[in-house]
C-alpha atoms as a PDB file:
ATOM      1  CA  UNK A   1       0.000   0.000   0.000  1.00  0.00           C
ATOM      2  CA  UNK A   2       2.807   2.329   1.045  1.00  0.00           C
ATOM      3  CA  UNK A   3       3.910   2.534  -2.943  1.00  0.00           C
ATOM      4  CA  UNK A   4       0.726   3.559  -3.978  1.00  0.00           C
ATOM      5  CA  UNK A   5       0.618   6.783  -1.570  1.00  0.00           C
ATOM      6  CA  UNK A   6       4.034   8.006  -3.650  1.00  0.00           C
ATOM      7  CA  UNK A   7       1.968   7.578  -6.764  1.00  0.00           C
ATOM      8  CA  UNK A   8      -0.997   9.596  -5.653  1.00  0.00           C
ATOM      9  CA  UNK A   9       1.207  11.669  -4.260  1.00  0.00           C
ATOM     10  CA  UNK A  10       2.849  12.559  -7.793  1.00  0.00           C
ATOM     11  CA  UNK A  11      -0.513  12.300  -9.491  1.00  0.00           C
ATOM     12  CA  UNK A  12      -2.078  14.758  -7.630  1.00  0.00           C
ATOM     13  CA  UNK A  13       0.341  17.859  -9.289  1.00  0.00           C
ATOM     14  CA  UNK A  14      -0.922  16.414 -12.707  1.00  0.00           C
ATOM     15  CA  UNK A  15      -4.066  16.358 -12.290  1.00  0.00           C
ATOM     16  CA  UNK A  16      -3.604  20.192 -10.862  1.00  0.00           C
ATOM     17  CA  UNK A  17      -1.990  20.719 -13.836  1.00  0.00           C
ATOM     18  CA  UNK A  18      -4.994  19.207 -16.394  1.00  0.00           C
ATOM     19  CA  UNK A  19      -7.230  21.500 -14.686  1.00  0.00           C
ATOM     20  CA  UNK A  20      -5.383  24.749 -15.349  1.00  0.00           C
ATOM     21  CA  UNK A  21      -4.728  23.275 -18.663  1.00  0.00           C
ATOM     22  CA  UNK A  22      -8.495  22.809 -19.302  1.00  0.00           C
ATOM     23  CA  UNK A  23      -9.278  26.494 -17.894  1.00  0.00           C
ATOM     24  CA  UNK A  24      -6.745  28.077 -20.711  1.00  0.00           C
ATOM     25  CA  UNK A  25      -8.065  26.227 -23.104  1.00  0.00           C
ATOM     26  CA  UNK A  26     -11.751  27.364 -22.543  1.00  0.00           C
ATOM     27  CA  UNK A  27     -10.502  31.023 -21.977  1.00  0.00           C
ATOM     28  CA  UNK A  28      -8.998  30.958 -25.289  1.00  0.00           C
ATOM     29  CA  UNK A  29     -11.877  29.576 -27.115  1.00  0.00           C
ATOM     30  CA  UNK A  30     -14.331  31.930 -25.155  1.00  0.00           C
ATOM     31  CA  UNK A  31     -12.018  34.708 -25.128  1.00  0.00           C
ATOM     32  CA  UNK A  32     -11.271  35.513 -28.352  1.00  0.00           C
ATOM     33  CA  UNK A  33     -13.263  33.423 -30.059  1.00  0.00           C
ATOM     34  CA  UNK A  34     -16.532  34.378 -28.557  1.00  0.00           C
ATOM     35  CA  UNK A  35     -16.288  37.961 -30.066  1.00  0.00           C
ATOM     36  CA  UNK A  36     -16.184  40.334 -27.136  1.00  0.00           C
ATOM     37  CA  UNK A  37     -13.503  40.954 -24.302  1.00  0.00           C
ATOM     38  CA  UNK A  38     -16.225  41.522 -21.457  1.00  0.00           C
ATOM     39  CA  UNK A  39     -17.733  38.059 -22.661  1.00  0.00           C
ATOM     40  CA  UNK A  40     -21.293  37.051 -23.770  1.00  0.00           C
ATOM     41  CA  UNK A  41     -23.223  38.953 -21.120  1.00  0.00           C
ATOM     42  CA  UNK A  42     -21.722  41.922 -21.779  1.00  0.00           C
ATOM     43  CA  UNK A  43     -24.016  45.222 -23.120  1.00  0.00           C
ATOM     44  CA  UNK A  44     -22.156  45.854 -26.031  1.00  0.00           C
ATOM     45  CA  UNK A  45     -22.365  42.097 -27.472  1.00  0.00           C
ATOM     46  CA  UNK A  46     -21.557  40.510 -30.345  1.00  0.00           C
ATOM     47  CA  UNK A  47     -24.099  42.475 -32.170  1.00  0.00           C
ATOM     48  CA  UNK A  48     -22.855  45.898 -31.357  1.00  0.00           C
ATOM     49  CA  UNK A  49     -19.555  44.574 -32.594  1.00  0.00           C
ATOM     50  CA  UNK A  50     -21.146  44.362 -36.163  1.00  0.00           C
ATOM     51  CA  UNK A  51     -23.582  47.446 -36.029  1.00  0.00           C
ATOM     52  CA  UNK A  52     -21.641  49.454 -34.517  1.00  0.00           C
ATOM     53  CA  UNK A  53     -19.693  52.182 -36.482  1.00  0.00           C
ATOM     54  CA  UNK A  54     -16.553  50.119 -36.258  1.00  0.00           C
ATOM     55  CA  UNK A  55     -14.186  52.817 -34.855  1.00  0.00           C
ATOM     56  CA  UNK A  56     -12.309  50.335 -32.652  1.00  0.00           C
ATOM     57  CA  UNK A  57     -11.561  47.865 -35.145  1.00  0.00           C
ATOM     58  CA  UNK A  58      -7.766  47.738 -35.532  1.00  0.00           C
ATOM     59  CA  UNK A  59      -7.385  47.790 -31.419  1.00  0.00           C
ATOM     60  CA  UNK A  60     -10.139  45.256 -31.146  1.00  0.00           C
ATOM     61  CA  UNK A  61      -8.307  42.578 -33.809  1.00  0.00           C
ATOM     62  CA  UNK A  62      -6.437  39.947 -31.258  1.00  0.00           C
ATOM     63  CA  UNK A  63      -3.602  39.134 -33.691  1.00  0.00           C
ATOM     64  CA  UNK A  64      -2.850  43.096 -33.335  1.00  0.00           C
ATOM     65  CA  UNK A  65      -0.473  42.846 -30.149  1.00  0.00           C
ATOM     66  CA  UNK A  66       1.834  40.519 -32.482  1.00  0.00           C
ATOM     67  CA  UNK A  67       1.170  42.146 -35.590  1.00  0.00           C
ATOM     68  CA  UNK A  68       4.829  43.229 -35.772  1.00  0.00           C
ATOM     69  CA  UNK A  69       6.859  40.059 -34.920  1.00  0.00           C
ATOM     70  CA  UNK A  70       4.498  38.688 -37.768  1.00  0.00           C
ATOM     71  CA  UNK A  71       5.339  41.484 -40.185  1.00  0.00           C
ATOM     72  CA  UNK A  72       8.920  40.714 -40.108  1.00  0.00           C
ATOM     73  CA  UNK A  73       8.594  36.718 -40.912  1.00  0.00           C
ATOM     74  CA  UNK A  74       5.754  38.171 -43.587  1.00  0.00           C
ATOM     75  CA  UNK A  75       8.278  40.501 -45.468  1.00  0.00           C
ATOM     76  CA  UNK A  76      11.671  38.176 -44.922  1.00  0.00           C
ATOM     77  CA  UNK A  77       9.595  35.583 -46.992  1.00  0.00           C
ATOM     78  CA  UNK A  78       9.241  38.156 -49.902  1.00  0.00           C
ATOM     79  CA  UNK A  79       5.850  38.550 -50.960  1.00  0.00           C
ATOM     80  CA  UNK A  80       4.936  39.268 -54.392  1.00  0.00           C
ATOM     81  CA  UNK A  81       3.114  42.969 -54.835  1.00  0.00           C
ATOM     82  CA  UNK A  82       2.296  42.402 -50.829  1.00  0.00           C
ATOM     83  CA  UNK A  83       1.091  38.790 -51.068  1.00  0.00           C
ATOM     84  CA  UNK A  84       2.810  35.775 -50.466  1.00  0.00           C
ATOM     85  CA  UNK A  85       1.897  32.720 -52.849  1.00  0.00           C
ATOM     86  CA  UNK A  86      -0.023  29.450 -50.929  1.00  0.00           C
ATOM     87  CA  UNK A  87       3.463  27.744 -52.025  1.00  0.00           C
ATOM     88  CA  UNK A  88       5.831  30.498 -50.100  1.00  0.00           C
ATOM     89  CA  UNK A  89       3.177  30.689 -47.325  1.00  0.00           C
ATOM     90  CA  UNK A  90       2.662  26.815 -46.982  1.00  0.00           C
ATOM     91  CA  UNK A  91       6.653  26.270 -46.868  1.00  0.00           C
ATOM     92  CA  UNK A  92       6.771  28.535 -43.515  1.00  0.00           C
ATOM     93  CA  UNK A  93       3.352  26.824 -42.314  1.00  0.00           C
ATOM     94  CA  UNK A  94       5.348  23.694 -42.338  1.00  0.00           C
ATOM     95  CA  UNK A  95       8.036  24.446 -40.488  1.00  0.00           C
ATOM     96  CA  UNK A  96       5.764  24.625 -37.633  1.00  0.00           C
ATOM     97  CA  UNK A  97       5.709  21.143 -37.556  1.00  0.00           C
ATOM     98  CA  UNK A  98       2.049  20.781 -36.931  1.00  0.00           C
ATOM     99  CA  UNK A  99      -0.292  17.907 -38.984  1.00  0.00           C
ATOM    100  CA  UNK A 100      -1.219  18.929 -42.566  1.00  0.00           C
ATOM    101  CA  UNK A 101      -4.582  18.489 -41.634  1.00  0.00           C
ATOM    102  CA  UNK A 102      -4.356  21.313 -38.976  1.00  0.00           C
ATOM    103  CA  UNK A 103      -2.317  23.664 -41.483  1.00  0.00           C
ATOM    104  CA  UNK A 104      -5.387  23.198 -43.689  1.00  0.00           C
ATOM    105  CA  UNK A 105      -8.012  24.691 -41.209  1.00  0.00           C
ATOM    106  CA  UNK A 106      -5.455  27.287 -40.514  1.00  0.00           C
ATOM    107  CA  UNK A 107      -5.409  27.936 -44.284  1.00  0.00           C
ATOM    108  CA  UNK A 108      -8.794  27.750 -44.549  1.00  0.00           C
ATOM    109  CA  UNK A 109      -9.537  30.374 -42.031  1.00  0.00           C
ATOM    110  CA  UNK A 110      -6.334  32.604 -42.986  1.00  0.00           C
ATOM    111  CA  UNK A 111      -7.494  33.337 -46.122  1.00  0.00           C
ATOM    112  CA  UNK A 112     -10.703  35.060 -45.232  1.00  0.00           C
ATOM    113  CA  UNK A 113     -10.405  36.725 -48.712  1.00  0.00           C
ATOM    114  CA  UNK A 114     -10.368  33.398 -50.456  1.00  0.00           C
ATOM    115  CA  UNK A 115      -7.582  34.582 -53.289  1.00  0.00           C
ATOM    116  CA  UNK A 116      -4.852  31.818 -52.455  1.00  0.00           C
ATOM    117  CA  UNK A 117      -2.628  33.943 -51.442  1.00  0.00           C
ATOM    118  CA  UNK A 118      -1.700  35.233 -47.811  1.00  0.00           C
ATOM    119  CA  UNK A 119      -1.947  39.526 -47.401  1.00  0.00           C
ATOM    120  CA  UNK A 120       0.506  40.894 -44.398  1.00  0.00           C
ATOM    121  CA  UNK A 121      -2.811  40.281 -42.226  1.00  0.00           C
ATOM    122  CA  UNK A 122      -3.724  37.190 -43.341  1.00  0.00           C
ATOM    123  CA  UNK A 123      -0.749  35.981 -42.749  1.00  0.00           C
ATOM    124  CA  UNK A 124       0.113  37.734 -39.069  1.00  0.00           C
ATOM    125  CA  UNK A 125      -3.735  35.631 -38.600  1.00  0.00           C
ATOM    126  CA  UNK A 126      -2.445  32.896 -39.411  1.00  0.00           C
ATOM    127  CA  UNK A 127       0.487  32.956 -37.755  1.00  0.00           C
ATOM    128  CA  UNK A 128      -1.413  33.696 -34.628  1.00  0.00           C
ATOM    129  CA  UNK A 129      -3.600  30.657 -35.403  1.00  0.00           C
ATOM    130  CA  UNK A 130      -0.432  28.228 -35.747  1.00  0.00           C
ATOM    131  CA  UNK A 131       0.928  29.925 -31.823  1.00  0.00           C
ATOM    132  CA  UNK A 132      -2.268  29.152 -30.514  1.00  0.00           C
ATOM    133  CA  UNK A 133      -2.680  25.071 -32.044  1.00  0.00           C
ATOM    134  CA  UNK A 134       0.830  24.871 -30.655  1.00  0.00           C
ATOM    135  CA  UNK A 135       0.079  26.311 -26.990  1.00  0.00           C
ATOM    136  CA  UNK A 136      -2.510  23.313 -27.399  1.00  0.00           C
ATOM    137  CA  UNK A 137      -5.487  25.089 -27.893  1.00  0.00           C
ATOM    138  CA  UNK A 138      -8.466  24.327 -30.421  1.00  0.00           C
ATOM    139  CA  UNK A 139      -9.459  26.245 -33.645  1.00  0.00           C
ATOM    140  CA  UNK A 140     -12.549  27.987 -34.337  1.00  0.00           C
ATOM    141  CA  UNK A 141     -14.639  25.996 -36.924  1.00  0.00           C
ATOM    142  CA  UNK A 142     -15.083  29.498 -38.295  1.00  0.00           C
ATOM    143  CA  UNK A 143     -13.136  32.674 -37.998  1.00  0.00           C
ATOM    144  CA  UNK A 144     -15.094  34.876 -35.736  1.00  0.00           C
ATOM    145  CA  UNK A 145     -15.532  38.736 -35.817  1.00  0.00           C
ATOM    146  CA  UNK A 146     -12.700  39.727 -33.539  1.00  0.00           C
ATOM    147  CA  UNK A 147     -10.142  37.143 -35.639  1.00  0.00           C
ATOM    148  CA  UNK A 148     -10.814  38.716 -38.535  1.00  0.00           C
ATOM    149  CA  UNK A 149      -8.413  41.276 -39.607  1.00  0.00           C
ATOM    150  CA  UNK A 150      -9.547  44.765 -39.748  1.00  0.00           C
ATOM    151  CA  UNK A 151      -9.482  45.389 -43.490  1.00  0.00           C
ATOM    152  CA  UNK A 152     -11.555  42.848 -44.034  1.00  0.00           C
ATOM    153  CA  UNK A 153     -14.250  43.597 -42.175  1.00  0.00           C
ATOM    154  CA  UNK A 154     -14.639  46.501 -43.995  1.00  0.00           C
ATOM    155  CA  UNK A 155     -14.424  44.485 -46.919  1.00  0.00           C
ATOM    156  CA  UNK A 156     -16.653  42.078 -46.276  1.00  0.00           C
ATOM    157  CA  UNK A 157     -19.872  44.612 -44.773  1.00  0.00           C
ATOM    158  CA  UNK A 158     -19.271  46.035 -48.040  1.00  0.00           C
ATOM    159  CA  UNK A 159     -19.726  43.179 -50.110  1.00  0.00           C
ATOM    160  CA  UNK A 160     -23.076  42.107 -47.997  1.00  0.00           C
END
């Protein structure tokens, strides 16, 4: 019995572990992904977010903190009249090491213009998708408002 209470013993840390693990992993997915900072009780909404007159969007986009770091990698991989081709963009993807599979979604949602080709923002979103798969977080099964990057919101209430 006595080598069983060493077990539990180093169990117990793990299992303390799991459950902060769990907790990030639903504050990232309600976070962000839910479409407001103050959360889905908040006044403001989702809804205000897309009737509103849009004068926070740039500070509201959560990629913009990183925006940057991302620019740099973005420009050092030499985009083509400011895009990078899916082949150029799919070699860096790569190197993250992550399944194809996942580098698909991330694709998928990246390229919210659907052109086959990664902008500066596109690519700083998906770069910022690929940080948070490898923190071990899930994707959205669709990019939500505050993911989207801020020219495209404008493009896309225009095209509606």
């Amino acid at each position: 019995m006595s080598c069983f209470s060493g077990d539990i013993a180093k169990l117990m840390p793990l299992l303390r572990q799991e459950e902060l693990e769990a907790g990030d992993q639903l504050g990232v997915q309600g976070g962000a992904f839910l479409g407001t900072r103050a959360g889905p009780f908040s006044e403001g909404d989702p809804f205000a977010e897309e009737n509103g007159e849009g004068c926070e969007e740039e500070e509201d986009w959560v990629v913009t903190k990183d925006k940057p770091k991302y620019d740099e990698i973005f420009y050092n991989l030499a985009p083509n009249e400011g895009k990078l081709s899916g082949t150029k963009a799919k070699d860096w993807m790569v190197s993250s090491r992550l399944p194809n599979s996942v580098l698909g979604r991330i694709w998928k949602l990246s390229d919210v213009d659907h052109d086959g080709m990664l902008d500066d923002e596109e690519f700083a979103l998906a770069s910022h998708l690929i940080e948070v798969k490898l923190e071990g977080h899930g994707l959205p099964p669709e990019l939500p408002s505050r993911l989207i990057p801020p020219s495209k919101r404008r493009q896309k209430g225009s095209d509606a």
